[in-house]
PDB file of N, CA and C in Angstrom:
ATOM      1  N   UNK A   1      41.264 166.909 153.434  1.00  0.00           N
ATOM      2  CA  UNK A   1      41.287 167.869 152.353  1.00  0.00           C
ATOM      3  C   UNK A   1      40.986 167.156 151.038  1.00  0.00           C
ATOM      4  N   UNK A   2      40.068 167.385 149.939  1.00  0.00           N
ATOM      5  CA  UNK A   2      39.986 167.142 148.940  1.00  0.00           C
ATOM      6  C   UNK A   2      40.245 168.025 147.887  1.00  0.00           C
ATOM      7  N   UNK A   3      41.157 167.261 146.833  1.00  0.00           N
ATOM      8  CA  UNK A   3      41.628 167.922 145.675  1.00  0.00           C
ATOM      9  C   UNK A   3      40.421 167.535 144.529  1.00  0.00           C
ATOM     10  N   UNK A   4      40.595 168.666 143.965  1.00  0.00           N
ATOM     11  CA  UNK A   4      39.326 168.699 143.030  1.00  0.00           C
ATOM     12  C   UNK A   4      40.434 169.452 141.325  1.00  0.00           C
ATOM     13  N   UNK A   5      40.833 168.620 140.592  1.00  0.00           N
ATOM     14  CA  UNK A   5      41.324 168.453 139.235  1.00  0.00           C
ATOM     15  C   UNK A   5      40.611 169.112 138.097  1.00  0.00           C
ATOM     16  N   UNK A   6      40.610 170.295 137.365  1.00  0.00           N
ATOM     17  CA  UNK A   6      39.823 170.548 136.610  1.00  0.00           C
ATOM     18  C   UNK A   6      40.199 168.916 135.531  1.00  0.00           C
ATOM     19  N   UNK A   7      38.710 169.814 134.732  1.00  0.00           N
ATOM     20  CA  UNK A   7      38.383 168.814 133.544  1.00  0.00           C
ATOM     21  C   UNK A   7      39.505 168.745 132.838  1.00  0.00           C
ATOM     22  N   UNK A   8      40.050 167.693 132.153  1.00  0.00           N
ATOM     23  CA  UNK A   8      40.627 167.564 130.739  1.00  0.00           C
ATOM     24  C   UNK A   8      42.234 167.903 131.148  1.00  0.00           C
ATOM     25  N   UNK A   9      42.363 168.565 132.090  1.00  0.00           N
ATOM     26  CA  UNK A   9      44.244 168.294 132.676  1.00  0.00           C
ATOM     27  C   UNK A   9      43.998 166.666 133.317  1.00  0.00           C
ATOM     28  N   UNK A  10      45.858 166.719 132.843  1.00  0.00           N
ATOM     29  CA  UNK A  10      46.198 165.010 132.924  1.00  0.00           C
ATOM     30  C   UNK A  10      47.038 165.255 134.247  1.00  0.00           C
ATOM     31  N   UNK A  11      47.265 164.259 134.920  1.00  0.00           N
ATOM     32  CA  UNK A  11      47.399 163.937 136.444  1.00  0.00           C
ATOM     33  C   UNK A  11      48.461 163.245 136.027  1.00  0.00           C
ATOM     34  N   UNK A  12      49.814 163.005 137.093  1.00  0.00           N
ATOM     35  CA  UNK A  12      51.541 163.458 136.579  1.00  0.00           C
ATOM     36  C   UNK A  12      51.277 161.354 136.356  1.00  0.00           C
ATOM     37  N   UNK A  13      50.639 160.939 136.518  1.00  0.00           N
ATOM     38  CA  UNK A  13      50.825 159.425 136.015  1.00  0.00           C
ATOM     39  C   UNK A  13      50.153 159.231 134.468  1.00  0.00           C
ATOM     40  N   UNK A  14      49.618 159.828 134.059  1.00  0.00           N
ATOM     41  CA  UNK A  14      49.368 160.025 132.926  1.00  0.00           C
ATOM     42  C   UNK A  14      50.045 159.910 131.684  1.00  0.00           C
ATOM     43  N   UNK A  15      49.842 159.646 130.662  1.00  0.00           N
ATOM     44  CA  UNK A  15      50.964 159.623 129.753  1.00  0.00           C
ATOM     45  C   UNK A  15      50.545 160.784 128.654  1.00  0.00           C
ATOM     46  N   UNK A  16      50.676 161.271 127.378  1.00  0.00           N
ATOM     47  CA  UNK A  16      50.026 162.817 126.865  1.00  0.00           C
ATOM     48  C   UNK A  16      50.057 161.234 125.522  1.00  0.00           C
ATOM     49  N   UNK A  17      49.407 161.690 124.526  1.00  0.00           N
ATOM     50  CA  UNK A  17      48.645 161.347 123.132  1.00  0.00           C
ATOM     51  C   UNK A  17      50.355 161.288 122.636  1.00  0.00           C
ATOM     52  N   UNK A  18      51.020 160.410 121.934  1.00  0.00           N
ATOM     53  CA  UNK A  18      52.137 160.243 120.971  1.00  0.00           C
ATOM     54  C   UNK A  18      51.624 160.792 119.512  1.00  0.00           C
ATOM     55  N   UNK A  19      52.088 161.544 118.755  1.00  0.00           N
ATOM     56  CA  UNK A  19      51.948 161.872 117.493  1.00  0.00           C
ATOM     57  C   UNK A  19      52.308 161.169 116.982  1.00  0.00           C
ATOM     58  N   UNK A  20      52.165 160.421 115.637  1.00  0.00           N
ATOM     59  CA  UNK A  20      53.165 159.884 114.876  1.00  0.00           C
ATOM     60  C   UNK A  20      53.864 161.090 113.833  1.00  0.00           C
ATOM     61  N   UNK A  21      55.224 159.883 113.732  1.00  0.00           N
ATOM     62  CA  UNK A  21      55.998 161.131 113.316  1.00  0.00           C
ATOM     63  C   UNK A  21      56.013 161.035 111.151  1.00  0.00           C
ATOM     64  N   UNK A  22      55.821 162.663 110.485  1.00  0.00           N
ATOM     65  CA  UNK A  22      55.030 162.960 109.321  1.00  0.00           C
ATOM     66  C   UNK A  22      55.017 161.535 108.684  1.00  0.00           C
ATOM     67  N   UNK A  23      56.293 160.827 108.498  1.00  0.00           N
ATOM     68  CA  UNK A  23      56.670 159.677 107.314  1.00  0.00           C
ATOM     69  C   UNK A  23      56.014 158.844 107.324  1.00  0.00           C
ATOM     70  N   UNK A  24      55.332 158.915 108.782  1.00  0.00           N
ATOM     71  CA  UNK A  24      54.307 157.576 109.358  1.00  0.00           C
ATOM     72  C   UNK A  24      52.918 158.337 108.869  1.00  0.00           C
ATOM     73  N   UNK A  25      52.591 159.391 108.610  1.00  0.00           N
ATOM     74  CA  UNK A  25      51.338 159.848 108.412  1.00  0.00           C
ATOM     75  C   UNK A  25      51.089 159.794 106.558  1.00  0.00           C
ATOM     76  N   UNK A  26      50.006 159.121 106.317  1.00  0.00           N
ATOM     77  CA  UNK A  26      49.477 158.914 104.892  1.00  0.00           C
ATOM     78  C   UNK A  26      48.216 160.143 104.891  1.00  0.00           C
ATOM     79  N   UNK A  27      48.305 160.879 103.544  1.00  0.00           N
ATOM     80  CA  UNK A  27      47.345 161.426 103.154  1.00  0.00           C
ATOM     81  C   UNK A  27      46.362 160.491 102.390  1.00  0.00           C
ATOM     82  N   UNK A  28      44.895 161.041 103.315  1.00  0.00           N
ATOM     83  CA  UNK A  28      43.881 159.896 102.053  1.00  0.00           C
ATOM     84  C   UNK A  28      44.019 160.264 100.679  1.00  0.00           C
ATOM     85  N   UNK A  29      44.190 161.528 100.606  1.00  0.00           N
ATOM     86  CA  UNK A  29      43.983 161.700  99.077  1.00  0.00           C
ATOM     87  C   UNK A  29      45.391 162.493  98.357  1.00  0.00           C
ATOM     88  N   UNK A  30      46.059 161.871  97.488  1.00  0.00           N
ATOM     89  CA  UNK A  30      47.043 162.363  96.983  1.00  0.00           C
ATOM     90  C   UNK A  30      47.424 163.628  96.389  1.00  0.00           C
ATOM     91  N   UNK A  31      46.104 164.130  95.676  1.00  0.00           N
ATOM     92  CA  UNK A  31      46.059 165.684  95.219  1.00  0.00           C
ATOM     93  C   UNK A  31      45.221 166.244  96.402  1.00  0.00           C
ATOM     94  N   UNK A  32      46.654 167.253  96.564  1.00  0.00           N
ATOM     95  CA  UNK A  32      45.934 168.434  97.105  1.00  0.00           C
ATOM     96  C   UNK A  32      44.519 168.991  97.463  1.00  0.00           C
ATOM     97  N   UNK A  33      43.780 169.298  98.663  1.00  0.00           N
ATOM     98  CA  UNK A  33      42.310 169.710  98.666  1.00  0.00           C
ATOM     99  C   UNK A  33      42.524 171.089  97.905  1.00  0.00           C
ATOM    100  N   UNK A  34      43.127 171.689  97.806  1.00  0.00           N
ATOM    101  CA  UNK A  34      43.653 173.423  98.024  1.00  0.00           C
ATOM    102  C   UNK A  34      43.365 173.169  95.846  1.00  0.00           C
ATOM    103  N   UNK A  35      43.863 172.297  94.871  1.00  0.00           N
ATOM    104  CA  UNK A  35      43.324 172.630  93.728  1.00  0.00           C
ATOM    105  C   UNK A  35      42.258 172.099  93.391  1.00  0.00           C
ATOM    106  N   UNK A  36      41.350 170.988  94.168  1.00  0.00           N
ATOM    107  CA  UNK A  36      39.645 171.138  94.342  1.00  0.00           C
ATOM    108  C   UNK A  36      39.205 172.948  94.038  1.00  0.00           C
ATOM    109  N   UNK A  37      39.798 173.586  95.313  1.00  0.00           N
ATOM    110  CA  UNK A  37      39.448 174.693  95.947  1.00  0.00           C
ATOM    111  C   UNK A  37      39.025 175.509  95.053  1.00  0.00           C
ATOM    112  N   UNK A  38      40.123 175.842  94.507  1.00  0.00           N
ATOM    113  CA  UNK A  38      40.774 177.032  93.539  1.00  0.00           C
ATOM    114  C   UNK A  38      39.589 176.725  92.114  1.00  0.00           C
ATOM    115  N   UNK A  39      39.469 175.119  91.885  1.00  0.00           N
ATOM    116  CA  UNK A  39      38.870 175.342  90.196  1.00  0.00           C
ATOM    117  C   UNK A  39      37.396 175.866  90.957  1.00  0.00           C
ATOM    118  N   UNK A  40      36.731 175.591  91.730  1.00  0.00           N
ATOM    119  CA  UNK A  40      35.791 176.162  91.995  1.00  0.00           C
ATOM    120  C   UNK A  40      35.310 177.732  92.030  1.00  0.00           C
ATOM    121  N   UNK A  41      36.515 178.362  92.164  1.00  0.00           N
ATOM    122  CA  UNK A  41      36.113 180.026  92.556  1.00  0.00           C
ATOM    123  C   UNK A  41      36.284 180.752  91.153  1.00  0.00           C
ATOM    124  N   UNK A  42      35.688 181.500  91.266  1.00  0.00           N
ATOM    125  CA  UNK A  42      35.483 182.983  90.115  1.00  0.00           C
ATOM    126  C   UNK A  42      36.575 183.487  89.529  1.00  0.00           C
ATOM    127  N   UNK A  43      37.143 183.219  88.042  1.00  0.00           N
ATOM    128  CA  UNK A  43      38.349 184.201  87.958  1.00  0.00           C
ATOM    129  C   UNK A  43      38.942 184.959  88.009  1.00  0.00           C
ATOM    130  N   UNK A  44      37.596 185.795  88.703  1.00  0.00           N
ATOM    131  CA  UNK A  44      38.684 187.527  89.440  1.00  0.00           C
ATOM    132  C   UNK A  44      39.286 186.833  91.027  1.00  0.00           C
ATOM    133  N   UNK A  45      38.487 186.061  91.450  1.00  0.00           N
ATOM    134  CA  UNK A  45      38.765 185.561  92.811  1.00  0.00           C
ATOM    135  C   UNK A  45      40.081 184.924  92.626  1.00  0.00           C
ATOM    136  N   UNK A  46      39.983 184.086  91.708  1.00  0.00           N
ATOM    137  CA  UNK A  46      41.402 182.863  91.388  1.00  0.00           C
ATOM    138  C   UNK A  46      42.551 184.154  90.848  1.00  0.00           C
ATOM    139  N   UNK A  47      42.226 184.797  90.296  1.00  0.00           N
ATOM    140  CA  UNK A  47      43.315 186.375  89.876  1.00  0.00           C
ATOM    141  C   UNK A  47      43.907 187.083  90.921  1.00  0.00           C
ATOM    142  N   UNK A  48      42.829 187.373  91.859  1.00  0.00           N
ATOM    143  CA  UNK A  48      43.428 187.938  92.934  1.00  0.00           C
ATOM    144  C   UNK A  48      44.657 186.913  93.982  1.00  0.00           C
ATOM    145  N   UNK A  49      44.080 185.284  93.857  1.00  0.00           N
ATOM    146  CA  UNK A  49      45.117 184.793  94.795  1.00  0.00           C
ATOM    147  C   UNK A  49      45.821 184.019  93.837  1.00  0.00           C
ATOM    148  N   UNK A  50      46.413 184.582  92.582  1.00  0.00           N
ATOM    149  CA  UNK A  50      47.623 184.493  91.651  1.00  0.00           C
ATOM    150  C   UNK A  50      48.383 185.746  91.939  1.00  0.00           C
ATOM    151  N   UNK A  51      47.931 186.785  92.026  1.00  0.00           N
ATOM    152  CA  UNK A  51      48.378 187.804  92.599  1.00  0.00           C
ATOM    153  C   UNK A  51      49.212 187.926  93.869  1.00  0.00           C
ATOM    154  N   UNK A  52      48.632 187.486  94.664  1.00  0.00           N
ATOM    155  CA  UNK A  52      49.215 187.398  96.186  1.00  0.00           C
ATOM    156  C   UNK A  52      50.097 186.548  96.143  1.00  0.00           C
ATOM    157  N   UNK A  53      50.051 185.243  95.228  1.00  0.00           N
ATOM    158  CA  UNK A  53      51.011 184.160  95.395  1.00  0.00           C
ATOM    159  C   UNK A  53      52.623 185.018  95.022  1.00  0.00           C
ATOM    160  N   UNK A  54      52.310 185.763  93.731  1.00  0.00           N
ATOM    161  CA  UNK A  54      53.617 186.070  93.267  1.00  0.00           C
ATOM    162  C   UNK A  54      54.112 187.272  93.921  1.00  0.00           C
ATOM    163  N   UNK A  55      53.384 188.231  94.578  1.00  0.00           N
ATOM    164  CA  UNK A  55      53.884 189.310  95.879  1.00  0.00           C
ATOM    165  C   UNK A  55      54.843 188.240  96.783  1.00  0.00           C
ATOM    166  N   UNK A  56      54.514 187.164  97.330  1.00  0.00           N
ATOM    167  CA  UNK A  56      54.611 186.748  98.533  1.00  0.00           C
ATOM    168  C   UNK A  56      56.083 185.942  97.925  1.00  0.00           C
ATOM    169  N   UNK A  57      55.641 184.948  96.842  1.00  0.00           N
ATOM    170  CA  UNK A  57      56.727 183.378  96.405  1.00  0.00           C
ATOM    171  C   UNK A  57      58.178 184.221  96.342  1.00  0.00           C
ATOM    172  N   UNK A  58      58.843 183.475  97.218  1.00  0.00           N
ATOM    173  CA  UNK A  58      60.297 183.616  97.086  1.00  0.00           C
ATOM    174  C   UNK A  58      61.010 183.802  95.523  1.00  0.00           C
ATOM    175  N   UNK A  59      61.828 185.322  95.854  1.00  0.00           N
ATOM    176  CA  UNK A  59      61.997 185.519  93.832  1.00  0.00           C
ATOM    177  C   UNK A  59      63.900 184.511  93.745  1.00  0.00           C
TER     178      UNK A  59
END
């Protein structure tokens, strides 16, 4: 009889990828991508998600 394994499942001797854990993880870049983002867009666009922020932000 031959067993035939799909692709990309790991076989029980296997070990799975270790994450490191956040404290160990460095961001390359210290500021935020997200206020790149924002100076780029249109001020009705940037209005509308000032809007949503303050619906949503914990009062």
């Amino acid at each position: 009889m031959i067993i035939i394994e799909p692709a990309g499942e790991m076989t029980m001797d296997e070990r799975p990828t270790r994450m490191p854990p956040p404290e160990q993880v460095m961001s390359p870049d210290p500021e935020p991508v997200g206020v790149e983002f924002l100076a780029e867009l249109p001020d009705h666009v940037r209005a509308f998600f000032d809007e949503q922020h303050k619906l949503y932000s914990p009062k």
